[in-house]
N, C-alpha and C. Protein backbone atom coordinates (compact mmCIF):
# COMPACT_ATOMS: atom_id res chain seq x y z
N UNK A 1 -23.91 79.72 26.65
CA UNK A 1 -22.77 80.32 27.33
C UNK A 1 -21.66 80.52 26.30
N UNK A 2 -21.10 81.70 26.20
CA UNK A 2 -19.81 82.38 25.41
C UNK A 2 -18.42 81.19 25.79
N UNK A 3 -18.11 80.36 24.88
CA UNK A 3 -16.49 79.93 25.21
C UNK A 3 -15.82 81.23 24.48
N UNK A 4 -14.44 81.11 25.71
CA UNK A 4 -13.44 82.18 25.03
C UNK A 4 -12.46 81.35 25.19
N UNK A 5 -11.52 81.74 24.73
CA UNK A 5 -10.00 81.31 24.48
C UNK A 5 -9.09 81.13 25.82
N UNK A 6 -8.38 80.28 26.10
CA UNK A 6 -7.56 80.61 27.43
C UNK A 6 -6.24 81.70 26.89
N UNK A 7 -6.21 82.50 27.87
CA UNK A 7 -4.83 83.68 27.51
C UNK A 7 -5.03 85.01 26.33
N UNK A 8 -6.13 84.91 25.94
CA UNK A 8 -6.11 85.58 24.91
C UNK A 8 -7.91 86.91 25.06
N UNK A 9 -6.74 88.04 24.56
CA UNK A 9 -7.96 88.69 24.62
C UNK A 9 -9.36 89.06 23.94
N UNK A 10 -10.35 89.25 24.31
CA UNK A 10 -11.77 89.24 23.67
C UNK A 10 -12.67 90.29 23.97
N UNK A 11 -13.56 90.63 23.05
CA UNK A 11 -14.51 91.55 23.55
C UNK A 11 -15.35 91.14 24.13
N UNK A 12 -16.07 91.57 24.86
CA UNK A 12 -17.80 91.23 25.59
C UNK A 12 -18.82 92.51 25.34
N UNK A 13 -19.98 92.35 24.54
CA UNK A 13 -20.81 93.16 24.75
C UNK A 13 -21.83 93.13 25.92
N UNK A 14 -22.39 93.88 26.29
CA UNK A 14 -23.33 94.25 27.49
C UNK A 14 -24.27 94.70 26.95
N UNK A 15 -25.61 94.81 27.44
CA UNK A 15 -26.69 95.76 27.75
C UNK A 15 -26.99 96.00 28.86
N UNK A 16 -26.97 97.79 29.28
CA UNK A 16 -27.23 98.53 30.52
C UNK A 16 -28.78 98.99 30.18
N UNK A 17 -29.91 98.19 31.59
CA UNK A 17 -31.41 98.92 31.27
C UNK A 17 -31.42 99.87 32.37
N UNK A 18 -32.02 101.05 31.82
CA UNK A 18 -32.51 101.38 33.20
C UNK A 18 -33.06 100.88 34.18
N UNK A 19 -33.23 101.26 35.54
CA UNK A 19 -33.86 100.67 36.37
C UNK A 19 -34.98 101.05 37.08
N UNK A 20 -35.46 102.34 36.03
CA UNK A 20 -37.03 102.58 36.09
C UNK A 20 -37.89 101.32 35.46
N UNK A 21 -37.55 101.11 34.19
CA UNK A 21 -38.53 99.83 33.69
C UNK A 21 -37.99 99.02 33.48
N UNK A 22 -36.39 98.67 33.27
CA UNK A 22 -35.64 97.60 33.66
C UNK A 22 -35.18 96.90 31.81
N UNK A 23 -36.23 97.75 30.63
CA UNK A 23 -36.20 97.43 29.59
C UNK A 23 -35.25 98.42 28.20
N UNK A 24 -35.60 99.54 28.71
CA UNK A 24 -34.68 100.42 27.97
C UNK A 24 -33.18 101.08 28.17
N UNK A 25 -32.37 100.85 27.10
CA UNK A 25 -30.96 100.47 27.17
C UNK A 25 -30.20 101.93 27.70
N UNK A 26 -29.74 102.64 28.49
CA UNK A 26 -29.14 103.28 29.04
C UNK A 26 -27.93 103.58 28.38
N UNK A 27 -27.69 104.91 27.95
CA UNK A 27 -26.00 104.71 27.53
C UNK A 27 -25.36 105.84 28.34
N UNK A 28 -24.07 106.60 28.09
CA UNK A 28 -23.47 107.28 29.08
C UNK A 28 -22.96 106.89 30.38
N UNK A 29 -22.97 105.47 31.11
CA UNK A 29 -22.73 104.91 32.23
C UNK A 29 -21.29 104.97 32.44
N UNK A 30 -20.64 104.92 33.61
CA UNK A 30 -19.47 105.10 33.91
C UNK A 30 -19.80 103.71 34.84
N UNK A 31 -18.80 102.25 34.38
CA UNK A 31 -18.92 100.92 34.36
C UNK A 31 -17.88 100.34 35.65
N UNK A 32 -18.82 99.48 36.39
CA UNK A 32 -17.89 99.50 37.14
C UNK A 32 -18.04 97.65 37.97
N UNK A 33 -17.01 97.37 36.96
CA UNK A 33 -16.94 95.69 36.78
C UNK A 33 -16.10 94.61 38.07
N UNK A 34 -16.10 93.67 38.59
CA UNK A 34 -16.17 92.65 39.18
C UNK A 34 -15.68 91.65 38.31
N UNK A 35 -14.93 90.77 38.81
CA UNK A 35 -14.13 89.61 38.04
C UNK A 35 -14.22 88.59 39.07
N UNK A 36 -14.75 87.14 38.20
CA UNK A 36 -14.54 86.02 38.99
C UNK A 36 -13.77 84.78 38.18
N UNK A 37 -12.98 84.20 38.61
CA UNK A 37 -12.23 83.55 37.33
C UNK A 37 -12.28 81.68 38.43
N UNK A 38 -13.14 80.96 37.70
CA UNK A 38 -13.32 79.69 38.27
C UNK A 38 -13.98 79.79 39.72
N UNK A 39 -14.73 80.29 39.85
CA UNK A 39 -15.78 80.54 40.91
C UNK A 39 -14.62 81.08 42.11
N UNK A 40 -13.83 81.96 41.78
CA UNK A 40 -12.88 82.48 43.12
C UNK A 40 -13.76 83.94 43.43
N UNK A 41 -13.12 84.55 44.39
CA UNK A 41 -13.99 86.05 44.91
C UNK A 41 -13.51 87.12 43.66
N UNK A 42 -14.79 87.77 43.94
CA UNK A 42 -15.12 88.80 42.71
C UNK A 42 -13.62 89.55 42.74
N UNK A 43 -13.02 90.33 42.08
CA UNK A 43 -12.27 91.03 42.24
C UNK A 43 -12.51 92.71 41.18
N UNK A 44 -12.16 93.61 41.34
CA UNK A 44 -12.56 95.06 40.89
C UNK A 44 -11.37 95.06 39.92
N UNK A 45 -11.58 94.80 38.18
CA UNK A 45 -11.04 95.31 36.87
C UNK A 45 -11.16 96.35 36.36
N UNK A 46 -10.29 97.16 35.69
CA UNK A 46 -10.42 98.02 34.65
C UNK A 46 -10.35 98.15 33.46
N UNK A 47 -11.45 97.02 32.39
CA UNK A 47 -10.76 96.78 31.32
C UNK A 47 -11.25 98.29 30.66
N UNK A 48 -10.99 98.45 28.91
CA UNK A 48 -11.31 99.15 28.46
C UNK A 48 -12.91 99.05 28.27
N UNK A 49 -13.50 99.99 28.62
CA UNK A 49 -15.04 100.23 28.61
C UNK A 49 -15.68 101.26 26.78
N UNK A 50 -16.35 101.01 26.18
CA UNK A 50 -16.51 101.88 25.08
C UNK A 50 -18.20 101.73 24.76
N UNK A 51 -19.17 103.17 25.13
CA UNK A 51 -20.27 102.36 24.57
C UNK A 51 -20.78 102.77 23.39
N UNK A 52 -21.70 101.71 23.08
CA UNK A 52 -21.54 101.47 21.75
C UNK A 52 -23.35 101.76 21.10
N UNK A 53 -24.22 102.57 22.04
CA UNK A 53 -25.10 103.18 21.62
C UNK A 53 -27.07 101.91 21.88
N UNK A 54 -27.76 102.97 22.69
CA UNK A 54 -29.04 102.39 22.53
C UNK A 54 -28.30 101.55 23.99
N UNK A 55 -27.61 101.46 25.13
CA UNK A 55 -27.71 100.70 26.01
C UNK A 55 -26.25 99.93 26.22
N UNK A 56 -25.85 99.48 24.90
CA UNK A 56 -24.62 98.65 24.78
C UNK A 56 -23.28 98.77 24.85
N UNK A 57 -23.06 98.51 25.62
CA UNK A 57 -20.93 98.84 25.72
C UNK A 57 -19.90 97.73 25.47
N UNK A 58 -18.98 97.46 24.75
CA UNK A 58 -18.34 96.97 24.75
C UNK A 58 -17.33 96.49 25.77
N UNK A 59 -17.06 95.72 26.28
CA UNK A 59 -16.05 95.50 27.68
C UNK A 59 -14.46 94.77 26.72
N UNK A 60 -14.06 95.18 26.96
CA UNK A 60 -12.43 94.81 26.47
C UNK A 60 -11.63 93.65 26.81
N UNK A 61 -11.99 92.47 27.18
CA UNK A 61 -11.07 91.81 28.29
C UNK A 61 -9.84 91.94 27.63
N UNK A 62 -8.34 91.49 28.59
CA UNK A 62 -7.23 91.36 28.09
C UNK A 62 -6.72 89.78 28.37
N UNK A 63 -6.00 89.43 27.78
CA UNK A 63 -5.22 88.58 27.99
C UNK A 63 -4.90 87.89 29.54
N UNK A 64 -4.94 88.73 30.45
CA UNK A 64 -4.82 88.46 31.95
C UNK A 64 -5.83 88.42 32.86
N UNK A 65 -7.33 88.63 32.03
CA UNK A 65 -8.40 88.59 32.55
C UNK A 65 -8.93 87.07 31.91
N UNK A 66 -8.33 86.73 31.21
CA UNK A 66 -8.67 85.60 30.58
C UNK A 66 -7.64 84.08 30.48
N UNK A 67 -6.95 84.18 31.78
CA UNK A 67 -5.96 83.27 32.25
C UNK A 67 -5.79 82.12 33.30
N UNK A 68 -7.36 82.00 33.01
CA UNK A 68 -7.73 80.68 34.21
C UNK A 68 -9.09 79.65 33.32
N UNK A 69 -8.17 78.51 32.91
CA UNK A 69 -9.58 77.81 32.61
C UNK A 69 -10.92 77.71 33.78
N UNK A 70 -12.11 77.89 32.88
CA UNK A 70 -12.62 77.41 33.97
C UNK A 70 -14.09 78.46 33.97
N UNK A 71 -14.81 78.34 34.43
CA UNK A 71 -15.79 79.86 34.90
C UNK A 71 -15.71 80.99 34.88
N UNK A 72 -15.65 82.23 33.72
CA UNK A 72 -15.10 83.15 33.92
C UNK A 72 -16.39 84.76 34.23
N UNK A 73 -17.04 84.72 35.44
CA UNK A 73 -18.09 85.61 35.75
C UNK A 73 -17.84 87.09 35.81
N UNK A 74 -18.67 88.35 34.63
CA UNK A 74 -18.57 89.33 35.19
C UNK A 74 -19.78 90.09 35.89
N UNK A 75 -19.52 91.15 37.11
CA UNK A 75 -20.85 91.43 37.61
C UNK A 75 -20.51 92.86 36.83
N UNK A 76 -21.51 93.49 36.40
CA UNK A 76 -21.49 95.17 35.80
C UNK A 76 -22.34 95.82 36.74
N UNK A 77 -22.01 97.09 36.64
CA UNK A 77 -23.07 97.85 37.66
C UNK A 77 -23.20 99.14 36.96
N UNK A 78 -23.71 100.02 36.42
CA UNK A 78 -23.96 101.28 35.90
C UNK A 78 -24.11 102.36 37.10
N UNK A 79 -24.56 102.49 38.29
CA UNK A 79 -24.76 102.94 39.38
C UNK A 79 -26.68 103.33 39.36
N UNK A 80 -26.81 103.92 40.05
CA UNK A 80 -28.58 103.35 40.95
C UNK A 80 -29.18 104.08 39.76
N UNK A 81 -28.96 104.31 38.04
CA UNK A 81 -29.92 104.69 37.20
C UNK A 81 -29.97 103.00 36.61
N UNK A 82 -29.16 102.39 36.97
CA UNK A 82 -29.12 101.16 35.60
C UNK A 82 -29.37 100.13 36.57
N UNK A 83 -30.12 98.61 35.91
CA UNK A 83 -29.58 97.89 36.59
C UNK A 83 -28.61 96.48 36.55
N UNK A 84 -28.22 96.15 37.55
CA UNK A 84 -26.70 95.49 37.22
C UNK A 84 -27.06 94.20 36.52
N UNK A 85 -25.89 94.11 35.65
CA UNK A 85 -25.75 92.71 35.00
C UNK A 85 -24.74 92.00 35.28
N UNK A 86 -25.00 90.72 34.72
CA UNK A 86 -23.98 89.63 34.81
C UNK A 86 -23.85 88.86 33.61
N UNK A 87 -22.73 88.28 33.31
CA UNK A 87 -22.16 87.36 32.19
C UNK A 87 -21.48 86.86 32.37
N UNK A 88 -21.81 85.47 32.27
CA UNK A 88 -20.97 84.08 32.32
C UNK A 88 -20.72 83.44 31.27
N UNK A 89 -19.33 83.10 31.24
CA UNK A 89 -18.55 82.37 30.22
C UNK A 89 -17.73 81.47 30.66
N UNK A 90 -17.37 80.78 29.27
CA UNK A 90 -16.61 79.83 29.99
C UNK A 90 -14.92 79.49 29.55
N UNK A 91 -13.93 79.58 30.14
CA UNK A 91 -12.43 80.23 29.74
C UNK A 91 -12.16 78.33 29.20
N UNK A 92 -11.65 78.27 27.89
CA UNK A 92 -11.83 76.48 27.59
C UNK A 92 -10.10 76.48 26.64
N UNK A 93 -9.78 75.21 27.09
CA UNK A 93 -8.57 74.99 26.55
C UNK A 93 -9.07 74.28 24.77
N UNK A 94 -10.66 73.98 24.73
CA UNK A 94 -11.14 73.26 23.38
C UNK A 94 -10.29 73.59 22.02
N UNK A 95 -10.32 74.67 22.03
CA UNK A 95 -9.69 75.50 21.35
C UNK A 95 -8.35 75.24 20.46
N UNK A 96 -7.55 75.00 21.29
CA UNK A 96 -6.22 74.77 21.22
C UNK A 96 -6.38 72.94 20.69
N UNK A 97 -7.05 72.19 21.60
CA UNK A 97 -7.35 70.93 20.95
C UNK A 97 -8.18 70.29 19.53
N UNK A 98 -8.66 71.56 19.43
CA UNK A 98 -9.46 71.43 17.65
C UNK A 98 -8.16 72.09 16.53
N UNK A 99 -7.27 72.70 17.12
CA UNK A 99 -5.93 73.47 16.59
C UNK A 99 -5.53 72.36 16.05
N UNK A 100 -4.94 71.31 16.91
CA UNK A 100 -4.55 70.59 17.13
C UNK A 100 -4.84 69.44 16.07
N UNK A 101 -5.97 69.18 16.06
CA UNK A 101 -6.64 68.00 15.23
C UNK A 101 -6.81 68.72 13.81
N UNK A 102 -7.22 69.92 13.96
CA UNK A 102 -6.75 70.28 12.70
C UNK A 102 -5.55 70.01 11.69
N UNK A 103 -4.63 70.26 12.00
CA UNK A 103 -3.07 70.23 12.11
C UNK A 103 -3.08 68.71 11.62
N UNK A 104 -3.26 67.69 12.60
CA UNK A 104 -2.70 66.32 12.62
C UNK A 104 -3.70 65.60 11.00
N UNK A 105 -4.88 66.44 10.94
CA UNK A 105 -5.74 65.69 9.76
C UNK A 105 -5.04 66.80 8.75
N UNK A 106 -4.37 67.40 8.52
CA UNK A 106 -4.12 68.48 7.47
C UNK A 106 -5.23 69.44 7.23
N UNK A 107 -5.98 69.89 8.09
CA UNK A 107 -7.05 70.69 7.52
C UNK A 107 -6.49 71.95 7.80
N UNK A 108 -5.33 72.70 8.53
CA UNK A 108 -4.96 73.86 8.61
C UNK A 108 -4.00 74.06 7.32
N UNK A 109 -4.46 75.82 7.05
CA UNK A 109 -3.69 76.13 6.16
C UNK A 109 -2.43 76.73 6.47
N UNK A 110 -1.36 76.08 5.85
CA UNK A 110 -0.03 76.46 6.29
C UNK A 110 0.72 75.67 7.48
N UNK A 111 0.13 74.24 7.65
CA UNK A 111 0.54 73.68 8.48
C UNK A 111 0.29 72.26 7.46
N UNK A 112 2.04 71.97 6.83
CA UNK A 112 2.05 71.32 6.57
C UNK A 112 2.59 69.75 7.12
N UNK A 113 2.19 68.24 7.48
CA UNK A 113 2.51 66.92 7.89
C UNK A 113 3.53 66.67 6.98
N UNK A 114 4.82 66.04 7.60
CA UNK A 114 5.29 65.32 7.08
C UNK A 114 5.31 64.09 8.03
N UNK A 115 4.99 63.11 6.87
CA UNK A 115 4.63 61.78 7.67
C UNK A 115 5.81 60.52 6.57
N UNK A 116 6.66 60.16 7.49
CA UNK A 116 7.99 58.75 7.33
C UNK A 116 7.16 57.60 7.44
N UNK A 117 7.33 56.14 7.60
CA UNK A 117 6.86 55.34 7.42
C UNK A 117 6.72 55.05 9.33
N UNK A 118 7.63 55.93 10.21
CA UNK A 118 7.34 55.81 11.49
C UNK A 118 7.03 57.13 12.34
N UNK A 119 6.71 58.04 11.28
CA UNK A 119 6.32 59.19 12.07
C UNK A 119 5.29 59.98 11.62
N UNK A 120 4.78 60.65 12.19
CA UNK A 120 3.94 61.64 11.94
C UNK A 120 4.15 63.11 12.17
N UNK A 121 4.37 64.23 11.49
CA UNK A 121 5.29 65.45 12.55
C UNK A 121 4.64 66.73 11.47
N UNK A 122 3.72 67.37 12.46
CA UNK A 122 3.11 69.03 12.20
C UNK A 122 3.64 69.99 13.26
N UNK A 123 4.05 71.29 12.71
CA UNK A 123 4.54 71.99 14.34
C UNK A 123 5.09 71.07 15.05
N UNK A 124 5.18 71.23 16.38
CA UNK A 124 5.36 71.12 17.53
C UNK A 124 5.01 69.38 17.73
N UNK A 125 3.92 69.03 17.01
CA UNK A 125 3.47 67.99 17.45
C UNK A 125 3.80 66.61 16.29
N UNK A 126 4.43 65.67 17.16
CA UNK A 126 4.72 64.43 16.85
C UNK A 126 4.59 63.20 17.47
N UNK A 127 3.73 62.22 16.13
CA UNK A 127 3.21 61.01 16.22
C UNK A 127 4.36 59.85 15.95
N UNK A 128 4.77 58.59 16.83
CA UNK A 128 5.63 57.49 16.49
C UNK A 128 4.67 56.51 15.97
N UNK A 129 4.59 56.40 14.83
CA UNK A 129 4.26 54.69 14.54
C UNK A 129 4.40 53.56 14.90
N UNK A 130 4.32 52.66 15.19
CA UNK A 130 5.19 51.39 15.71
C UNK A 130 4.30 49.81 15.17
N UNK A 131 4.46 48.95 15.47
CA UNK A 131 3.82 47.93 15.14
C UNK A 131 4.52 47.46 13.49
N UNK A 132 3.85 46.42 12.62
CA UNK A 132 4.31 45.06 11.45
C UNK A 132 3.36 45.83 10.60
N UNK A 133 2.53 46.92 10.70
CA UNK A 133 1.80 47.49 10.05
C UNK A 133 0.61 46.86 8.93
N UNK A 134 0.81 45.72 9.26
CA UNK A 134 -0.35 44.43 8.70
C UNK A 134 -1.39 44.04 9.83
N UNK A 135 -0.93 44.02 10.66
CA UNK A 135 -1.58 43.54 11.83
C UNK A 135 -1.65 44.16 12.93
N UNK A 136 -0.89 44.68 13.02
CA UNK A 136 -1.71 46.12 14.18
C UNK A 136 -0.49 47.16 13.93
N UNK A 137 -0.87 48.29 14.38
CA UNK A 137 -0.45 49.77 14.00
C UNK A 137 -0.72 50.63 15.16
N UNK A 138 0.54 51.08 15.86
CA UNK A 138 -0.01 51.69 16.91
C UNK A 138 1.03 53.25 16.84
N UNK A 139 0.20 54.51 16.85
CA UNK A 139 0.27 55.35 16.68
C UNK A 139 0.77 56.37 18.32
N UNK A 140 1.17 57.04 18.52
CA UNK A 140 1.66 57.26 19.82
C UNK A 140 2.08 58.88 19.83
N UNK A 141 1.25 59.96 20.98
CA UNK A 141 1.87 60.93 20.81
C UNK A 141 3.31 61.23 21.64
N UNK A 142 4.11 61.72 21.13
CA UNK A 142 5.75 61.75 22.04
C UNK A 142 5.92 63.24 22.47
């Protein structure tokens, strides 16, 4: 299953088969997509559609199609030459939390730590030290 980003936009490729043998890729379809965001009711999108040859189209999501963690289902339909597909993904905040750990271990570039003898501080995000630092050390996000 595809993780995507929460809030942010992405492409999705497709394959449209015909639905004479169900195997060869159809192009020329005029696309006509279904949105489910965390198992709620389908709803009718218009992202940007572009195809991309031998069957395959590109689907565009935007930013607002991609604004619910959680299950993000599309149904496709080509109309009664193709037959319909589906793609499931999954909308994940992971993302932002590997950002994150990046950052705090210094592994991002351009995100430099400055760390005091009681703090820890990248971006946005800051660690308090506390404890005799011999005997226990306790680290704390604020």
């Amino acid at each position: 299953m595809k993780m995507i980003r929460q809030s942010t936009a992405t492409n999705i490729m497709v394959l449209m088969t015909e639905s004479a043998d169900h195997v060869t890729g159809i192009d020329g379809l005029t696309l006509t997509i279904k949105l489910s965001k965390d198992g709620g009711a389908f709803t009718s999108i218009s992202p940007t559609v572009v195809g991309r040859g031998d069957g395959w189209y590109n689907i565009a999501l935007t930013a607002s199609h991609t604004n619910t963690l959680g299950d993000l289902t599309l149904h496709i339909d080509g109309g009664i030459t193709a037959d319909p597909t589906d793609v499931l993904m999954s909308v994940s905040d992971i993302f932002i939390l590997v950002d994150e750990l990046h950052q705090l271990e210094g592994l991002k570039l351009g995100s430099a730590m400055t760390v005091t003898p009681t703090t820890r501080v990248v971006g946005d995000i800051s660690l308090v030290i506390s404890g005799d630092g011999e005997t226990i050390t306790t680290v704390e996000r604020t």
